[in-house]
Protein backbone atom coordinates (compact mmCIF):
# COMPACT_ATOMS: atom_id res chain seq x y z
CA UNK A 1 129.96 105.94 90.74
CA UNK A 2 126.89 105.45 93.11
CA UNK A 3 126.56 101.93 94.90
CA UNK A 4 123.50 100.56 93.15
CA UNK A 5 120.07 100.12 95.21
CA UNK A 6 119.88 97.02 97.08
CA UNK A 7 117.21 94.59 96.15
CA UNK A 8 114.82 94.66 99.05
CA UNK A 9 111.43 92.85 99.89
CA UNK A 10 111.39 94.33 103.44
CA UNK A 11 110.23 97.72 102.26
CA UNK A 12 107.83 99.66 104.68
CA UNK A 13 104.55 101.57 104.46
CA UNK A 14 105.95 104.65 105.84
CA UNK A 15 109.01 104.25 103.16
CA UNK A 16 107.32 103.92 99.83
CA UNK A 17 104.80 106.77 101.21
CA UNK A 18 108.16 108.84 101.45
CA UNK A 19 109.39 108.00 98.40
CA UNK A 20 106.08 108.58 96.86
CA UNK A 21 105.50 111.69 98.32
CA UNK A 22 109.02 113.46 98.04
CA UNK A 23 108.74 116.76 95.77
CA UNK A 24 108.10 115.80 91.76
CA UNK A 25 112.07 116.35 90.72
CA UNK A 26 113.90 114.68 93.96
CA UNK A 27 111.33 111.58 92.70
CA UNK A 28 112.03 111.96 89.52
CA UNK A 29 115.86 112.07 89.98
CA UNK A 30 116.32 109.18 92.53
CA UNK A 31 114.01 106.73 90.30
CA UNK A 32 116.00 107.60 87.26
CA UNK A 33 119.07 107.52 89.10
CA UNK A 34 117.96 104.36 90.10
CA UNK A 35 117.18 103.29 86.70
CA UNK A 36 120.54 103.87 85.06
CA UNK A 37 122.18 101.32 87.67
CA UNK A 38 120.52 98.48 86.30
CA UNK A 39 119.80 99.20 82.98
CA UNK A 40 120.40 100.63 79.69
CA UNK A 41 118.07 104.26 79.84
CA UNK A 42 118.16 104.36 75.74
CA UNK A 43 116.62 100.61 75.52
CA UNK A 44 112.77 99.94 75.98
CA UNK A 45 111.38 96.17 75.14
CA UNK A 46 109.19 95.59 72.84
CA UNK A 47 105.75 93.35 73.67
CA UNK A 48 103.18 92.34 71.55
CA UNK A 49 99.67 90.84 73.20
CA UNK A 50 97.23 88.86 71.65
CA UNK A 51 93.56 88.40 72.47
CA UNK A 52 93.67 84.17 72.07
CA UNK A 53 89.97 84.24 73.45
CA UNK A 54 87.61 87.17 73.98
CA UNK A 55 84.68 87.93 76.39
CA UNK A 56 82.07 86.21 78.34
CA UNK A 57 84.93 86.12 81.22
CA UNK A 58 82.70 84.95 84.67
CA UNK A 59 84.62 87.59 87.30
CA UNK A 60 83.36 91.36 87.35
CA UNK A 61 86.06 93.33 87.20
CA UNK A 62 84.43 96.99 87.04
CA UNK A 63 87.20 98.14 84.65
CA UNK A 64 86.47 95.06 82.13
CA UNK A 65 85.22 94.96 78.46
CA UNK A 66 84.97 91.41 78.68
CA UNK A 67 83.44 90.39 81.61
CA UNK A 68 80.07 88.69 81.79
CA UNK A 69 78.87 90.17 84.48
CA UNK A 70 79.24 94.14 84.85
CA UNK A 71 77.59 95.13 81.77
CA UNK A 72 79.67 95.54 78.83
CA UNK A 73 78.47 94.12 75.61
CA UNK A 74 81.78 92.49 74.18
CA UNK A 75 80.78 88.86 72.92
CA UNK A 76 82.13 85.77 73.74
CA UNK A 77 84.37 83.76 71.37
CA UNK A 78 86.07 80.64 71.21
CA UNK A 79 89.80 79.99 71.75
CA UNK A 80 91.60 81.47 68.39
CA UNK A 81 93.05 78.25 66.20
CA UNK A 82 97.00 77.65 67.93
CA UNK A 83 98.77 77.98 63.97
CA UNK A 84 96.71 82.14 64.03
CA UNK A 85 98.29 82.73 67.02
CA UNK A 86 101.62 81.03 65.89
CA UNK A 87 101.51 83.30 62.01
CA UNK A 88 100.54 86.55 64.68
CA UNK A 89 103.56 85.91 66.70
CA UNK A 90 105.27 85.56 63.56
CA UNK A 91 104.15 89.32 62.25
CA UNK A 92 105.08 90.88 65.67
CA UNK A 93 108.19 89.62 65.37
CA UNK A 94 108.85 91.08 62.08
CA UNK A 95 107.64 94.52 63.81
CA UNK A 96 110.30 94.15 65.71
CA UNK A 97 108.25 92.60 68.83
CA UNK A 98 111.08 90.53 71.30
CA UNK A 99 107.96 89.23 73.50
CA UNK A 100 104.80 87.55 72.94
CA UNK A 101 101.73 87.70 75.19
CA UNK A 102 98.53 85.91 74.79
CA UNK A 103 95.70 86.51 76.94
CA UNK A 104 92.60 84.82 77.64
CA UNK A 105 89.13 86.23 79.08
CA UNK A 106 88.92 83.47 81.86
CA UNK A 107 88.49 82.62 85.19
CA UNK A 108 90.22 79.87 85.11
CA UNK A 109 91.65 77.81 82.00
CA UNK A 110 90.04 74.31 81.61
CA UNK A 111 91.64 70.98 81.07
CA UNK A 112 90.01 71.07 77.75
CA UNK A 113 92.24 73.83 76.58
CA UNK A 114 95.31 73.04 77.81
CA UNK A 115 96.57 71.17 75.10
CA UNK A 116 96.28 74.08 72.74
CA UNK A 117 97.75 76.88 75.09
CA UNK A 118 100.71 74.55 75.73
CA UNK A 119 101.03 74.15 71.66
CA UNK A 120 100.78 78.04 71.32
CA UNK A 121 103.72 78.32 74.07
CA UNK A 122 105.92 75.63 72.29
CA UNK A 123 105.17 77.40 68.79
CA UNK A 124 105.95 80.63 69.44
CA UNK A 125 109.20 79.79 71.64
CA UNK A 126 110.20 77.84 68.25
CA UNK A 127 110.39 81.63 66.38
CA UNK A 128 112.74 82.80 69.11
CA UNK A 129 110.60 85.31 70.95
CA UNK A 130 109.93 84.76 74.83
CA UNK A 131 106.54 83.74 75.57
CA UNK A 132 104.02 85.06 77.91
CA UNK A 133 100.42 83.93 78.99
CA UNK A 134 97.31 85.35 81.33
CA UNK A 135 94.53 83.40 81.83
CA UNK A 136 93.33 83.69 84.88
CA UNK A 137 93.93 81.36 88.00
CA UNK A 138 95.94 78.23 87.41
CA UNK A 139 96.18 75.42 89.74
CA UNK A 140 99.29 73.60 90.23
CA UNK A 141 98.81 71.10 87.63
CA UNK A 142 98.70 73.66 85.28
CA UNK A 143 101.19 75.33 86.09
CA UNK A 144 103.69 72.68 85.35
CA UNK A 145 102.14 71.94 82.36
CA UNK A 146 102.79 75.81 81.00
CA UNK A 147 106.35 75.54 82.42
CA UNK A 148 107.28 71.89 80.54
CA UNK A 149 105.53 73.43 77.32
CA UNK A 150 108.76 76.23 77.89
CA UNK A 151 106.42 79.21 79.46
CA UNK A 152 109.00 82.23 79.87
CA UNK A 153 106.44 84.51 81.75
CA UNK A 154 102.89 84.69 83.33
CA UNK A 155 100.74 87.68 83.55
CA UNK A 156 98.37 87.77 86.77
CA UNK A 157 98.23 91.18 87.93
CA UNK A 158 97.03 91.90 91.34
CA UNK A 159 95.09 95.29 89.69
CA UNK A 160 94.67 97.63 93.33
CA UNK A 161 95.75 97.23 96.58
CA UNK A 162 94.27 95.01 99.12
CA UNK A 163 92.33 97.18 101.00
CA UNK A 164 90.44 98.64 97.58
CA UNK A 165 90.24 95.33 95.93
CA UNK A 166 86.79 94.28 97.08
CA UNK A 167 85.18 97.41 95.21
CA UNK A 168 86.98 96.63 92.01
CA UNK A 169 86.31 92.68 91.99
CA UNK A 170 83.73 90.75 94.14
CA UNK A 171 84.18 87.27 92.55
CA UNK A 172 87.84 86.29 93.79
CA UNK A 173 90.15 87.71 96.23
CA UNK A 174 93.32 89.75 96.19
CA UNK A 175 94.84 86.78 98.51
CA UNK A 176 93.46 83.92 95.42
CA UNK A 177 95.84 86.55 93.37
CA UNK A 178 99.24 86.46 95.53
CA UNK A 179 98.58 82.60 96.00
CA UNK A 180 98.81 82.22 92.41
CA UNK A 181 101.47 84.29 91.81
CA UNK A 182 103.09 82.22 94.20
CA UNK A 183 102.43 78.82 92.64
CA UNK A 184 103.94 80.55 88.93
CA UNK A 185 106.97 81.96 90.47
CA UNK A 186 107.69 78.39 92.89
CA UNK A 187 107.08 76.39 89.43
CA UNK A 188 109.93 78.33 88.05
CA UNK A 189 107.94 80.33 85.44
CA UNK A 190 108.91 84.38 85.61
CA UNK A 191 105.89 86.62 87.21
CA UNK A 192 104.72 89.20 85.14
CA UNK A 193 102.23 91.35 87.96
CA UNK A 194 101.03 94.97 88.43
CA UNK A 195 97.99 96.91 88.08
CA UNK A 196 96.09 99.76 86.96
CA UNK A 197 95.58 103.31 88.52
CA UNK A 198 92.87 105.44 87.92
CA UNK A 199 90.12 103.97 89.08
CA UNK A 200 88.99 105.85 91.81
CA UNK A 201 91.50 104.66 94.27
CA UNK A 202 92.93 106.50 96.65
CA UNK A 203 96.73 107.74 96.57
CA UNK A 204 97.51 105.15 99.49
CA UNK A 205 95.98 102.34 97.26
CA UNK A 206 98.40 103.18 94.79
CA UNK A 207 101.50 102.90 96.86
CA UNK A 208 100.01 100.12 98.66
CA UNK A 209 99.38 97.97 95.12
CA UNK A 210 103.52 98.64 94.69
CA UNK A 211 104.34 98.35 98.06
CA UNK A 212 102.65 94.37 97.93
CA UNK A 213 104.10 93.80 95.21
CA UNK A 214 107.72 94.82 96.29
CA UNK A 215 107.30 92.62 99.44
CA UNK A 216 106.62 89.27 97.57
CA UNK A 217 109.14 86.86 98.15
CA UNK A 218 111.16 88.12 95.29
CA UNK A 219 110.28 90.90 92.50
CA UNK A 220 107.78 90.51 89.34
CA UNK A 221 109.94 90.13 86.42
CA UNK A 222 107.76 92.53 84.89
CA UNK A 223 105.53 95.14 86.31
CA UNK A 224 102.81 96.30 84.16
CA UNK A 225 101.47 99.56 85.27
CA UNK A 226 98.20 100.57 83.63
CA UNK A 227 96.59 103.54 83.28
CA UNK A 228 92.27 103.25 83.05
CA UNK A 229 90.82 103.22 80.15
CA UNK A 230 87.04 103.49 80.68
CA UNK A 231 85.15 102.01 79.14
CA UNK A 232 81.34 101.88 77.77
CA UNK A 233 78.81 100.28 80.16
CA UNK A 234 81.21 99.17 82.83
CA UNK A 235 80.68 100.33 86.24
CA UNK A 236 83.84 102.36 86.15
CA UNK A 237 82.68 104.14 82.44
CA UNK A 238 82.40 107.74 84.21
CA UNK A 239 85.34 107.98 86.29
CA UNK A 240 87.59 111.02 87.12
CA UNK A 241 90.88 110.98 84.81
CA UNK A 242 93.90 110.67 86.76
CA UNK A 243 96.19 113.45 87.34
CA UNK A 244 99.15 112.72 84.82
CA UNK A 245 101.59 113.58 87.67
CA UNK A 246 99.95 110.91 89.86
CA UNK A 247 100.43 107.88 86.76
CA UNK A 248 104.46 108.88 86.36
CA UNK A 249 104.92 108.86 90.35
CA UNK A 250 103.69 105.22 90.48
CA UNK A 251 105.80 104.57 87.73
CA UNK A 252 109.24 106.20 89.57
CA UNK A 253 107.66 104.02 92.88
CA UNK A 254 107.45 101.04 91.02
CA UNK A 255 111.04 101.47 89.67
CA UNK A 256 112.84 102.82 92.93
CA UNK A 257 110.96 100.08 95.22
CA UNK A 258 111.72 97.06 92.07
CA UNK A 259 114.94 98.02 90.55
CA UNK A 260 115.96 95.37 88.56
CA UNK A 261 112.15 94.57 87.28
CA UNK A 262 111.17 95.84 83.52
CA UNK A 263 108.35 98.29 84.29
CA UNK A 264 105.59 98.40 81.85
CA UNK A 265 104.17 101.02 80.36
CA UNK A 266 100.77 99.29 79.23
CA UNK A 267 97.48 100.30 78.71
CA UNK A 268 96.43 104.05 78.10
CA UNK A 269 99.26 105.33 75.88
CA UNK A 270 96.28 106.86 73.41
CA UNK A 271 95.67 109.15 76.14
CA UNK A 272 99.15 109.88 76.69
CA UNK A 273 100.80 112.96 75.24
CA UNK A 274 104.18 112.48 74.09
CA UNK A 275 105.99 113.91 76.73
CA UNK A 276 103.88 112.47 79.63
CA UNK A 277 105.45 108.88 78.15
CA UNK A 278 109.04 110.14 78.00
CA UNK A 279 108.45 111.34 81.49
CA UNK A 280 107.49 107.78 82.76
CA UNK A 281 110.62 106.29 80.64
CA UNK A 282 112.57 109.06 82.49
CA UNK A 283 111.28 107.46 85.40
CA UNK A 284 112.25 104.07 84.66
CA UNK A 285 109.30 102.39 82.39
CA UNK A 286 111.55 100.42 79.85
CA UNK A 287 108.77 98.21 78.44
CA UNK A 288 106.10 98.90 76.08
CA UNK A 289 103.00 97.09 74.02
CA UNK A 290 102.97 97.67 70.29
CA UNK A 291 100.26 97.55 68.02
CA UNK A 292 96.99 98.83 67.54
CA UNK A 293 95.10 97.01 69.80
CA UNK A 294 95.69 95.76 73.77
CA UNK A 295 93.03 92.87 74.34
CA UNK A 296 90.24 94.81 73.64
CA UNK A 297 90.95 98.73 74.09
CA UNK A 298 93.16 100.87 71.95
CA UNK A 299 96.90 101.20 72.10
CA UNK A 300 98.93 103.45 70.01
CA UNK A 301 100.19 102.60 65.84
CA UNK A 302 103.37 101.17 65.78
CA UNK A 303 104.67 104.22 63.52
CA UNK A 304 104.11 106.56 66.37
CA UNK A 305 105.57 104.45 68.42
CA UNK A 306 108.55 104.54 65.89
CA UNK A 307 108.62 108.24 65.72
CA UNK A 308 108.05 108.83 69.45
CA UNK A 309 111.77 106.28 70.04
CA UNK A 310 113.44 108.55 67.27
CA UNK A 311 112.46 111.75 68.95
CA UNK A 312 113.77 110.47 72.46
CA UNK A 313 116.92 108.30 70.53
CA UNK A 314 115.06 105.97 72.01
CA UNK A 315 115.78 101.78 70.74
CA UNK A 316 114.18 98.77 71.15
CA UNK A 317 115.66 96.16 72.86
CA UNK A 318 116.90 93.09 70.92
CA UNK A 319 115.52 89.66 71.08
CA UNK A 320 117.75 87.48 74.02
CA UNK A 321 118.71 91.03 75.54
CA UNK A 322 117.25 92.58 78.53
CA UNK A 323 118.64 95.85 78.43
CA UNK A 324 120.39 95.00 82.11
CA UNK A 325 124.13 96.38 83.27
């Protein structure tokens, strides 16, 4: 048996372009290769995310339904009631859902709401499921007070690479990102970080948005990796589909350069054929959203879901298991 990879944060430019770039079956076979060292290739998680407050979000990120600011027409609502979200959690659960994610269109959470997100965490740790939140920024004060409520995981992905960033989002920085992915992973709280491709990047921006993410101080937990959905009246409504190839070679970088991380296949499954999405779990996604609905944009029925694991023999990770060797 192969030595497994070595965990490395040291990785180079000039490496991950390599990898990358190395013909579509040598990529395919070293990430899956890969994969099998540290995990289970049969077992995918299940994660379930709910909207806990939609729209009116202050930043303009060009690929967002909810912002405020680039032109989409989503509404603005209030924080959901905490016992909603906890009877939600509850159904997803039942669906066979191990992880619970709750998202919030914000900037930043206020001090007014923290009492209720830490009641959400507390409630839906009580069913058993791990917990996950995304709402924005956090300062260090609330940080802590996510991670004494029992906060498994948080969600802040850095979306593109650095160099791209500014034409994605103009109202924070990709450094405001890393420094609160910093503060979340110091507190003790798992990171849950990646992006989306697809949005007129560049290949290079693509390998550099993995590339700073294997180079943090230690892994994500998670890596979501997101393929655009455009969307109505946002800035990026009319851009060029990504080359299917292109999606499931991030996906084999992310796994290859992260190998002990669950890598997330998240949004834009509905535009995924069937064997496009056992080509990225080939490549090492083991993570999935189920249900209808991600946020605000489509995701695919939990039956096809069902029928897509039975074609590929395909099952779904158990609650307190993480599909690891």
């Amino acid at each position: 048996m192969l030595d497994a990879a070595p965990i490395r944060t040291d990785w180079t430019r000039e490496e991950a372009e390599a990898i990358y770039n190395k013909p579509f079956m040598d990529l395919l076979f070293q990430a899956h290769t890969v994969h099998r060292q540290y995990f289970d290739p049969n077992q995918v998680q299940k994660s379930k995310l709910l909207s806990i407050k939609t729209g009116g979000c202050a930043e303009d990120c060009a690929y967002c339904s909810q912002s405020a600011r680039n032109g989409a027409q989503l509404s603005a609502s209030k924080l959901i009631e905490v016992q909603r979200v906890i009877a939600e959690a509850k159904k997803a659960k039942e669906g066979g859902a191990t992880r619970y994610c709750m998202g919030a269109a914000w900037r930043s959470p206020k001090d007014r709401d923290m009492a209720a997100l830490e009641a959400m965490v507390k409630g839906v740790k009580d069913l058993g499921m791990e917990t996950c939140m995304t709402l924005g920024m956090l300062d260090e004060e609330q940080v802590f007070r996510l991670r004494d409520a029992g906060l498994d995981y948080y969600n802040h992905n850095i979306d593109t690479s650095e160099r791209y960033y500014s034409e994605i989002i103009t109202t924070r920085t990709f450094a405001d990102r890393i420094d609160t992915l910093n503060r979340v992973r110091e507190a003790g709280i798992k990171v849950c970080s990646g992006g989306i491709v697809g949005m007129g990047e560049k290949q290079l921006d693509r390998i550099d948005m993995m590339l700073a993410l294997a180079t943090l101080d230690a892994h994500p937990d998670s890596v979501p990796v997101n393929m655009l959905i455009p969307i109505a009246d946002t800035p990026l409504a009319n851009v060029e589909k990504l080359d299917p190839i292109e999606f499931v070679r991030s996906v084999a970088l992310a796994r290859i350069l992260m190998p002990k991380s669950h890598v997330r296949l998240s949004a834009g499954r509905t535009d995924m054929s069937d064997e496009m999405q056992a080509m990225c779990f080939f490549a090492g996604a083991n993570s999935i959203f189920v249900g209808d609905t991600l946020l605000t944009a489509d995701n695919p029925e939990e039956d096809k879901d069902q029928q897509l694991f039975d074609r590929l023999g395909i099952t779904a990770m158990a609650a307190g298991c993480d599909g690891s060797r």
